[in-house]
PDB file of N, CA and C in Angstrom:
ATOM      1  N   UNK A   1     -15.077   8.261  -6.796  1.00  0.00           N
ATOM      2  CA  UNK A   1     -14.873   9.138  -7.923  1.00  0.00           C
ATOM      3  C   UNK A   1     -13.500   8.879  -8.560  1.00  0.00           C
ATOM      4  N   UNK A   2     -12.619   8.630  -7.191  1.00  0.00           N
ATOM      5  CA  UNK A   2     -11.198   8.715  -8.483  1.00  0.00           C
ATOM      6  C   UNK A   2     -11.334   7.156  -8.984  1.00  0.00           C
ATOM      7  N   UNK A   3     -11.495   6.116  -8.623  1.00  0.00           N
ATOM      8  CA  UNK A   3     -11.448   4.833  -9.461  1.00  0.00           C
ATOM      9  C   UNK A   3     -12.292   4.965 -10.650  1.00  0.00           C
ATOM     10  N   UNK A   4     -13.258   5.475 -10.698  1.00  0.00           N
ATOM     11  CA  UNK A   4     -14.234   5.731 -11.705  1.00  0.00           C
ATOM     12  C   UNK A   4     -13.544   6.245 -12.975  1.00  0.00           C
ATOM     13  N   UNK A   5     -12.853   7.617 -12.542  1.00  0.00           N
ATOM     14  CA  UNK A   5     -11.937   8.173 -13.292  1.00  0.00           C
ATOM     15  C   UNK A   5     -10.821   7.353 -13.430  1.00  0.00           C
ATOM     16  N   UNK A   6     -10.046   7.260 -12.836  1.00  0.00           N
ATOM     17  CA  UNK A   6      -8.701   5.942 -13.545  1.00  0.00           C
ATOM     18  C   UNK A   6      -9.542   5.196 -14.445  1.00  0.00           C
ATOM     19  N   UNK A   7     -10.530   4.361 -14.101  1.00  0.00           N
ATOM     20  CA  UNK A   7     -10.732   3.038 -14.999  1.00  0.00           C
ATOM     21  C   UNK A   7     -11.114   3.969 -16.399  1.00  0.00           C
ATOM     22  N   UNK A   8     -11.704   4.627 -16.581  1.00  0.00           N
ATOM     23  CA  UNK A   8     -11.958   5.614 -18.079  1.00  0.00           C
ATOM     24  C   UNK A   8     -10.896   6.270 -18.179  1.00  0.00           C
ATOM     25  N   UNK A   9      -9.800   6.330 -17.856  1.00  0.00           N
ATOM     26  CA  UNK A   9      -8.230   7.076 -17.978  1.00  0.00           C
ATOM     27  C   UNK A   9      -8.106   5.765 -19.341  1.00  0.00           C
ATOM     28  N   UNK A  10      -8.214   4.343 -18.667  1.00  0.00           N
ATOM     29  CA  UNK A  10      -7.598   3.065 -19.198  1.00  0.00           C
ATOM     30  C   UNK A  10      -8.124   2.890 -20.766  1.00  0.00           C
ATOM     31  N   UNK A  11      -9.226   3.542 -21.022  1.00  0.00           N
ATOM     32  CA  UNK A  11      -9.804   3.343 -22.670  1.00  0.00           C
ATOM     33  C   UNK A  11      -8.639   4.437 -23.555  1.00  0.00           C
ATOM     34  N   UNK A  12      -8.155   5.368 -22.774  1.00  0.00           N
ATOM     35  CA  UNK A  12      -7.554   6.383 -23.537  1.00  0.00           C
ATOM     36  C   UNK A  12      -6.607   6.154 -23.874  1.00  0.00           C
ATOM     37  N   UNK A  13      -5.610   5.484 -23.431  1.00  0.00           N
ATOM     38  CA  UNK A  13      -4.379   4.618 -23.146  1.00  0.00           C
ATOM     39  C   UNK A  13      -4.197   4.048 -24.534  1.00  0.00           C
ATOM     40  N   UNK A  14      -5.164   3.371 -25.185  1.00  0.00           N
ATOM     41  CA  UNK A  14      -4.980   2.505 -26.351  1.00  0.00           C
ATOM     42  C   UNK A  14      -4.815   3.575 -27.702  1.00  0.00           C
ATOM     43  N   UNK A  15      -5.400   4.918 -27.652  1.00  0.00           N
ATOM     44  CA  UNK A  15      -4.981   5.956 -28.723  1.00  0.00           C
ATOM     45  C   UNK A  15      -4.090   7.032 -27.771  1.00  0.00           C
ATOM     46  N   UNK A  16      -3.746   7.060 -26.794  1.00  0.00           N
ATOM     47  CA  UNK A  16      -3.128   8.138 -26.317  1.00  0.00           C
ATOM     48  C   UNK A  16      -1.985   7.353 -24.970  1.00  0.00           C
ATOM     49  N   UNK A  17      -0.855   7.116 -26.503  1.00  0.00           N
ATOM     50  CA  UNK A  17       0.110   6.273 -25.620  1.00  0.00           C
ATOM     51  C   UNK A  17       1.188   7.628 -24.585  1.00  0.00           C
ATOM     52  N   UNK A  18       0.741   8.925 -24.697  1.00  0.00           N
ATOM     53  CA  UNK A  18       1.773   9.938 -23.962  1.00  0.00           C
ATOM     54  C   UNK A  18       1.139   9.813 -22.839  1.00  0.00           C
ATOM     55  N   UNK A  19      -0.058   9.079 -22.238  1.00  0.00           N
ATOM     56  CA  UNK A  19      -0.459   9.113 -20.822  1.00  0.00           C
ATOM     57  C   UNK A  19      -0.194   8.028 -20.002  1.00  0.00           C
ATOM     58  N   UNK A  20      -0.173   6.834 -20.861  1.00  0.00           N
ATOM     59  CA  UNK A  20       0.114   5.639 -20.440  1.00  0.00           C
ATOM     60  C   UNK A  20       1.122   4.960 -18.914  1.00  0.00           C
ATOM     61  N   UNK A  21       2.384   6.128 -19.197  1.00  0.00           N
ATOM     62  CA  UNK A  21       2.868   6.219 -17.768  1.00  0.00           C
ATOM     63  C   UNK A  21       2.375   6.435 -16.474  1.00  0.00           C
ATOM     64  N   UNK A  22       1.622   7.360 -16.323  1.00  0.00           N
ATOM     65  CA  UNK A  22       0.985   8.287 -15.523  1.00  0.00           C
ATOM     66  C   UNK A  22      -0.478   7.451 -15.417  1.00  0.00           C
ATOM     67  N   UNK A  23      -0.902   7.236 -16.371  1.00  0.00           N
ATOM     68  CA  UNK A  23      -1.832   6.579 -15.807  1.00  0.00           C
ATOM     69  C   UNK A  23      -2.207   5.104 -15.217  1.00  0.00           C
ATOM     70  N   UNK A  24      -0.392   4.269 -15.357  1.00  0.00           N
ATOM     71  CA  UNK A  24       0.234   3.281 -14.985  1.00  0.00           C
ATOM     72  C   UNK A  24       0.267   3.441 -13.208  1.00  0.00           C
ATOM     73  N   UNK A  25       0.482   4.785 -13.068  1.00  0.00           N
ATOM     74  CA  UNK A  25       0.704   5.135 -11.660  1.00  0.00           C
ATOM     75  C   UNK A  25      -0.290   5.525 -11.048  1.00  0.00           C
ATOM     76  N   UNK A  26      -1.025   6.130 -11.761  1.00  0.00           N
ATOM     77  CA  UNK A  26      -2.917   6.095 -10.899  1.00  0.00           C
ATOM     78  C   UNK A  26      -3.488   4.668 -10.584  1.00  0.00           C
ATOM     79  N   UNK A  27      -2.788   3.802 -11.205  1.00  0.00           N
ATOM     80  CA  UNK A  27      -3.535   2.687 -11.314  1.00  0.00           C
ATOM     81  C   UNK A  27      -3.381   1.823  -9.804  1.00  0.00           C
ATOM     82  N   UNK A  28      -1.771   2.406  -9.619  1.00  0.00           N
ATOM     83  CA  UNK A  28      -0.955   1.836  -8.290  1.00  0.00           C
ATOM     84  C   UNK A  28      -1.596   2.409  -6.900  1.00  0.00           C
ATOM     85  N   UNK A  29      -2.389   3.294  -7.012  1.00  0.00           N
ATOM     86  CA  UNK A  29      -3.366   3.625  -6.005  1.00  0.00           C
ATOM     87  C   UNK A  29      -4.734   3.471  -6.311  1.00  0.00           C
ATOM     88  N   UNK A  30      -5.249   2.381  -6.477  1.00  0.00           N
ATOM     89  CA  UNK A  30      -6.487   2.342  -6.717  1.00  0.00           C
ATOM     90  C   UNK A  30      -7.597   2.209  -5.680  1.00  0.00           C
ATOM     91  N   UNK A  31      -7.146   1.072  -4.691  1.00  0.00           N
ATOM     92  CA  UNK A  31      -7.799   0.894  -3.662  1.00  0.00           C
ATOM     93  C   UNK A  31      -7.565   1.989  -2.216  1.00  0.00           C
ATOM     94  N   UNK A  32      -6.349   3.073  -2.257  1.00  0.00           N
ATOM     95  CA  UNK A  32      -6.102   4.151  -0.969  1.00  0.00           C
ATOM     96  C   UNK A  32      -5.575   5.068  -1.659  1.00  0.00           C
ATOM     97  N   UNK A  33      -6.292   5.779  -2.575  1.00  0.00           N
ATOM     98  CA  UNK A  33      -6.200   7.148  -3.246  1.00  0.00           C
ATOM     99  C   UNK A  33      -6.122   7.815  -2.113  1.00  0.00           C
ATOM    100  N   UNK A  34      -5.233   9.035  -2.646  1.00  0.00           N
ATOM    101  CA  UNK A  34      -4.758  10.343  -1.186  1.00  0.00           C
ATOM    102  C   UNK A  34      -4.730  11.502  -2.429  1.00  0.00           C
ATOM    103  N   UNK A  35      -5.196  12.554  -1.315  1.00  0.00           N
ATOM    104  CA  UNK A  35      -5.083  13.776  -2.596  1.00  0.00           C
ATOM    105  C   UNK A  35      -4.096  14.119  -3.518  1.00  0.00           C
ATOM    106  N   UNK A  36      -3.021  13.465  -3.315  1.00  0.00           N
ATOM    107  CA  UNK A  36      -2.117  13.532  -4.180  1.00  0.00           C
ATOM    108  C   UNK A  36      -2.218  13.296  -5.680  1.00  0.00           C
ATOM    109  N   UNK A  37      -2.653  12.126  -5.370  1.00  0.00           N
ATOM    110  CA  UNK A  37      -3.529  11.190  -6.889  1.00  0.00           C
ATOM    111  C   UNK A  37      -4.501  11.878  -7.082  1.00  0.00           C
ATOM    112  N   UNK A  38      -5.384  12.421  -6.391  1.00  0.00           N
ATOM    113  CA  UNK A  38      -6.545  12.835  -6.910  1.00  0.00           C
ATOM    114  C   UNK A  38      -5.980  13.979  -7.688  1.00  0.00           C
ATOM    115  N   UNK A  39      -5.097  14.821  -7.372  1.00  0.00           N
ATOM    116  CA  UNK A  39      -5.027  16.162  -7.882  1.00  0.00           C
ATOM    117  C   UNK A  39      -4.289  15.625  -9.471  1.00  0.00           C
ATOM    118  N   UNK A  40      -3.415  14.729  -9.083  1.00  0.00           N
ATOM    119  CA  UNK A  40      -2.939  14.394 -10.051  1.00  0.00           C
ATOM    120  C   UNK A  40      -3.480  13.842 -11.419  1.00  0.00           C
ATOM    121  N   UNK A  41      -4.369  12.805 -11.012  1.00  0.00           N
ATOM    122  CA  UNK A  41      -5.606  12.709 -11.974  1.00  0.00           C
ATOM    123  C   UNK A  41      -6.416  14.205 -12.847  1.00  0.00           C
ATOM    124  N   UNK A  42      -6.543  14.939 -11.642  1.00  0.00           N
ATOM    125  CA  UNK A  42      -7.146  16.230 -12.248  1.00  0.00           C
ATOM    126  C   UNK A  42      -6.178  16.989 -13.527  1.00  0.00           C
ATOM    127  N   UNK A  43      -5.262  16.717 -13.109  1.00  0.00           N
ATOM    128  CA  UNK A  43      -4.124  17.288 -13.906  1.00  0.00           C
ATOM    129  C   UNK A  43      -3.886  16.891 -15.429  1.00  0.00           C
ATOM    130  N   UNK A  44      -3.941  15.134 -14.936  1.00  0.00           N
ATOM    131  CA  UNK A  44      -4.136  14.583 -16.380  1.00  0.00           C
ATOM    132  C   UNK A  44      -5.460  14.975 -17.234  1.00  0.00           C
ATOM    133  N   UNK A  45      -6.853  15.356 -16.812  1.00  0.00           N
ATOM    134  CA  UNK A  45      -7.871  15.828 -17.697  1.00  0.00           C
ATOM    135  C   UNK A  45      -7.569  16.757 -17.740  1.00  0.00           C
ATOM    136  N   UNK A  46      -6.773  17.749 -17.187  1.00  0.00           N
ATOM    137  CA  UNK A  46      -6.703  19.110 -17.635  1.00  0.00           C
ATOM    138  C   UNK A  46      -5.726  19.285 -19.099  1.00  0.00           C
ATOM    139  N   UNK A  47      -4.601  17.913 -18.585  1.00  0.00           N
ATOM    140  CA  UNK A  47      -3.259  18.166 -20.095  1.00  0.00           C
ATOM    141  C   UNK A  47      -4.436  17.646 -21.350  1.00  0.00           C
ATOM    142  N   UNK A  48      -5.776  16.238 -21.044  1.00  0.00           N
ATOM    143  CA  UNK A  48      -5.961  15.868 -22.201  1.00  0.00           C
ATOM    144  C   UNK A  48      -7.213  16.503 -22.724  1.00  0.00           C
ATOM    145  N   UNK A  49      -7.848  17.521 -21.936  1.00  0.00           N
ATOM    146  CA  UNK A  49      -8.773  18.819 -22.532  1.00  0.00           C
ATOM    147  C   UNK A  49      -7.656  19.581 -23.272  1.00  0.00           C
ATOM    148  N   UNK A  50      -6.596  19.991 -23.243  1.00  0.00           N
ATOM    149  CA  UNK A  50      -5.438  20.722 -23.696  1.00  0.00           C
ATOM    150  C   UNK A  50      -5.120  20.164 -25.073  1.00  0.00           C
ATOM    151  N   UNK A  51      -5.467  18.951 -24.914  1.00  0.00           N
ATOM    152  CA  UNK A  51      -4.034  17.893 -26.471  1.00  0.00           C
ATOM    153  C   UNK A  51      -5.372  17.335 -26.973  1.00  0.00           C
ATOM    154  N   UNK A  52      -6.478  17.541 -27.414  1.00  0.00           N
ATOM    155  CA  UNK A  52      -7.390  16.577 -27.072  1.00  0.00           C
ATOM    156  C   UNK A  52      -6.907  16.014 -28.854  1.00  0.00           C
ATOM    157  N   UNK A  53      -6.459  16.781 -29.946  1.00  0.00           N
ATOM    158  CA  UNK A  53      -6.340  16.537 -31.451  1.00  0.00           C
ATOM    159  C   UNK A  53      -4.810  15.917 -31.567  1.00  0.00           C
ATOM    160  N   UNK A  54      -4.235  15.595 -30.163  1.00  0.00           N
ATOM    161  CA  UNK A  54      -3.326  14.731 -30.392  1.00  0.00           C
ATOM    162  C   UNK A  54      -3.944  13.486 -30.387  1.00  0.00           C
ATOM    163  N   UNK A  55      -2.922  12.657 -31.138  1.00  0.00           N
ATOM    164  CA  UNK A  55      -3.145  10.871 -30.019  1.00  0.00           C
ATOM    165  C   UNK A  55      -2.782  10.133 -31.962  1.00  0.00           C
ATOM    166  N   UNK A  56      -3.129   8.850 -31.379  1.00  0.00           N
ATOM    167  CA  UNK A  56      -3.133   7.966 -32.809  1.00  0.00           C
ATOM    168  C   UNK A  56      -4.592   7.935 -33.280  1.00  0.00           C
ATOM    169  N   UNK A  57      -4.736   8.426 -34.242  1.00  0.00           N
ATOM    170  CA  UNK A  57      -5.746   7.755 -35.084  1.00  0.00           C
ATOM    171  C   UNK A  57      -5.551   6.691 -36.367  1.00  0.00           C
ATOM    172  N   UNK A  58      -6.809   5.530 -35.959  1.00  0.00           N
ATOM    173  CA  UNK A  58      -6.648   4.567 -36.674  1.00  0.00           C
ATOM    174  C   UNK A  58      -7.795   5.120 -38.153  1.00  0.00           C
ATOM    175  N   UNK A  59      -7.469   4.859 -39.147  1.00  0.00           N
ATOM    176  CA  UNK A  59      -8.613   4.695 -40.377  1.00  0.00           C
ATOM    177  C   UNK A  59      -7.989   3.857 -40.870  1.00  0.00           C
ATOM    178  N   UNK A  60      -8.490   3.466 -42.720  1.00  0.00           N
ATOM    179  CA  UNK A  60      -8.121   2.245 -42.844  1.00  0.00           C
ATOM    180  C   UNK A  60      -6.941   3.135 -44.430  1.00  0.00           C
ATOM    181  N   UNK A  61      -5.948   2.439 -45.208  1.00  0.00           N
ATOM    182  CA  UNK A  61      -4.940   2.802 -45.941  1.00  0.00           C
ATOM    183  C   UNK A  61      -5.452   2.538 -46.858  1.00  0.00           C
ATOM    184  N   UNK A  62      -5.254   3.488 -47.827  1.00  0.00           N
ATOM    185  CA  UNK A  62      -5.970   3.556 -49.189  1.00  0.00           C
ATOM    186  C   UNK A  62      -4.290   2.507 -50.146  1.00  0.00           C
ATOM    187  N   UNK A  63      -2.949   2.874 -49.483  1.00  0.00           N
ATOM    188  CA  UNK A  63      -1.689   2.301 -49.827  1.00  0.00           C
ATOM    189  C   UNK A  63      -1.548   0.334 -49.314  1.00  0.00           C
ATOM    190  N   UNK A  64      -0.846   0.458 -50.211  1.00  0.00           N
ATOM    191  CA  UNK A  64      -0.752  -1.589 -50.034  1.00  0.00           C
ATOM    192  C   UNK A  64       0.095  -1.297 -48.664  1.00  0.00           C
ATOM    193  N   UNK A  65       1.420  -1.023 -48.401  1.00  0.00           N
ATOM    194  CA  UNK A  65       1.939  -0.624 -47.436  1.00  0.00           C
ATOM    195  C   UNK A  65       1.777   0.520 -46.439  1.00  0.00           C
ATOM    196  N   UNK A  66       1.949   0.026 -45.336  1.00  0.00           N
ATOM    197  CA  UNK A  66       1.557   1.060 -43.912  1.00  0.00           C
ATOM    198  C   UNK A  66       2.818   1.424 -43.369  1.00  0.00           C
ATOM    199  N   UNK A  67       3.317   1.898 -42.796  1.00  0.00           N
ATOM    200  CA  UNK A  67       5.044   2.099 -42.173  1.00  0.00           C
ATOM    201  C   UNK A  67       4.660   3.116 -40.869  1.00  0.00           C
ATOM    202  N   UNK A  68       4.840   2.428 -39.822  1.00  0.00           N
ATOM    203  CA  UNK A  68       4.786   2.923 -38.471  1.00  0.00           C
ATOM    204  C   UNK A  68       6.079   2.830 -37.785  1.00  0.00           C
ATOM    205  N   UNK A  69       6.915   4.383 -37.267  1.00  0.00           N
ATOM    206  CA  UNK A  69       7.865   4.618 -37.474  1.00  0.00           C
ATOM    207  C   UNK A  69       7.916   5.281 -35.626  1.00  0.00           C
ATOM    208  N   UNK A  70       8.443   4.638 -34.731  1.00  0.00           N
ATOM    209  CA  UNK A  70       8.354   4.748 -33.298  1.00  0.00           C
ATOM    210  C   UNK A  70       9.881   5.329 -32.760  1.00  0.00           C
ATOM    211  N   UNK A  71       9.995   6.071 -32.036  1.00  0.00           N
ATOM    212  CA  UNK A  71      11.299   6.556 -31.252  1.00  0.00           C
ATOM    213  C   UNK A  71      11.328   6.131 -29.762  1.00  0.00           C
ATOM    214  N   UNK A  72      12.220   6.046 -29.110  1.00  0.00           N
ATOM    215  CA  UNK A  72      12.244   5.723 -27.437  1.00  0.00           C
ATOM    216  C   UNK A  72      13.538   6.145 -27.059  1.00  0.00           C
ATOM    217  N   UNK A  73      13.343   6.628 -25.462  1.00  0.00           N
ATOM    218  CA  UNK A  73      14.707   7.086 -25.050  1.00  0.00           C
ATOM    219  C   UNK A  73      14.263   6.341 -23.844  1.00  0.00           C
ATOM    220  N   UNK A  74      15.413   5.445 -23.516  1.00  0.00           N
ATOM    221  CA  UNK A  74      15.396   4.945 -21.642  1.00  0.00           C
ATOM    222  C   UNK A  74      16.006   5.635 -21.134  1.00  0.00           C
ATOM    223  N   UNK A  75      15.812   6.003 -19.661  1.00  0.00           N
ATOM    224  CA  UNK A  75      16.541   6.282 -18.868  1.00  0.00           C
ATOM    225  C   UNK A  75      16.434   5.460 -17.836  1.00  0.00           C
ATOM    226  N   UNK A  76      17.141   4.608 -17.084  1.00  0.00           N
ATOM    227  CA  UNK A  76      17.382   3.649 -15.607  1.00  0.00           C
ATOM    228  C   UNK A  76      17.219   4.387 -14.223  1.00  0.00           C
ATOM    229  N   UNK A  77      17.542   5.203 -14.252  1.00  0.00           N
ATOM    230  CA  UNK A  77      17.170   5.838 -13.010  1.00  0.00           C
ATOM    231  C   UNK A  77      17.091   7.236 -12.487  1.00  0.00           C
ATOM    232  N   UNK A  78      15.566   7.268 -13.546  1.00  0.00           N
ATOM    233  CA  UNK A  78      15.100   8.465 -13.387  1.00  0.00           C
ATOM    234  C   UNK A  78      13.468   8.552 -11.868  1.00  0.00           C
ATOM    235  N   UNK A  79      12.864   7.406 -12.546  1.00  0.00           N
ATOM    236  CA  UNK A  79      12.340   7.333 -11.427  1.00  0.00           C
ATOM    237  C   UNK A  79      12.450   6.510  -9.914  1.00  0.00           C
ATOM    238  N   UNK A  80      11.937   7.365  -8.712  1.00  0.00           N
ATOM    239  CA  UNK A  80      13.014   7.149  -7.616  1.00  0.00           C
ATOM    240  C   UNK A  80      11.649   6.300  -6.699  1.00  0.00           C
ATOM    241  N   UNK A  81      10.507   5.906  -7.529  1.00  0.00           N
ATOM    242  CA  UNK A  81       9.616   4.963  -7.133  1.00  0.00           C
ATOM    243  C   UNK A  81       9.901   3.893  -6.854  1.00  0.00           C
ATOM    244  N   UNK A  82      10.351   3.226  -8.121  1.00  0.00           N
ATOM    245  CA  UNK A  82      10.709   1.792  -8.469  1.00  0.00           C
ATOM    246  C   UNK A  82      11.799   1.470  -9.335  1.00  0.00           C
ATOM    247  N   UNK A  83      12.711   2.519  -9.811  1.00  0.00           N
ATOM    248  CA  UNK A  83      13.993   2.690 -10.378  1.00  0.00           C
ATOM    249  C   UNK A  83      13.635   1.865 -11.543  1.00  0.00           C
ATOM    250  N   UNK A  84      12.718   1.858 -12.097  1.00  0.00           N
ATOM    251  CA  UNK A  84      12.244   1.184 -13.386  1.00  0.00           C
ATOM    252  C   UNK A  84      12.527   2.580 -14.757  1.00  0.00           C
ATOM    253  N   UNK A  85      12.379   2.066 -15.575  1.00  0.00           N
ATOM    254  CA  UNK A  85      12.718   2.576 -17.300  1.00  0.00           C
ATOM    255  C   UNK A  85      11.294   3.729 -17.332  1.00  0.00           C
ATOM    256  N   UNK A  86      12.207   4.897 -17.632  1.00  0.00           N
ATOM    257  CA  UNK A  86      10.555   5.840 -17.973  1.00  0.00           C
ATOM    258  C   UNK A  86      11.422   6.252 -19.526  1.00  0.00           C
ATOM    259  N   UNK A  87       9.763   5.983 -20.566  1.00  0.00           N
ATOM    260  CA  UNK A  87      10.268   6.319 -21.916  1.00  0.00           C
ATOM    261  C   UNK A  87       9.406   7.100 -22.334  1.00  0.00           C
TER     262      UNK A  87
END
């Protein structure tokens, strides 16, 4: 059940880049899920039943120009996993 769920986490990912982290880290237990992940997974369908009218939507521009306008904040060592960049 939970791989089932991660791998359909992974379609969402491409319009719903606020999960992308998290579901970077479900991914890291794929083969020895522990309830931890599982609950955690649960958690994530619960935030994206919650946000479901967030995310990117693509249609097509009625304008000659498109302007996609992105923000990021790093931090180095926030997470104490892999001391990698969470943005």
């Amino acid at each position: 059940m939970y791989r089932r769920l991660v791998d359909n986490f992974l379609y969402l990912t491409t319009s719903r880049r606020d999960i992308l982290f998290i579901i970077s880290l479900l991914f890291r237990f794929m083969h020895s899920p522990k309830e931890t992940q599982s609950k955690a997974a649960i958690r994530v369908l619960r935030y994206i039943k919650g946000t479901n009218t967030l995310g990117i939507f693509f249609q097509k521009s009625t304008k000659e120009t498109l302007k996609l306008v992105g923000y990021i904040n790093n931090y180095w060592g926030d997470c104490v996993d892999d001391s990698k960049s969470t943005s």
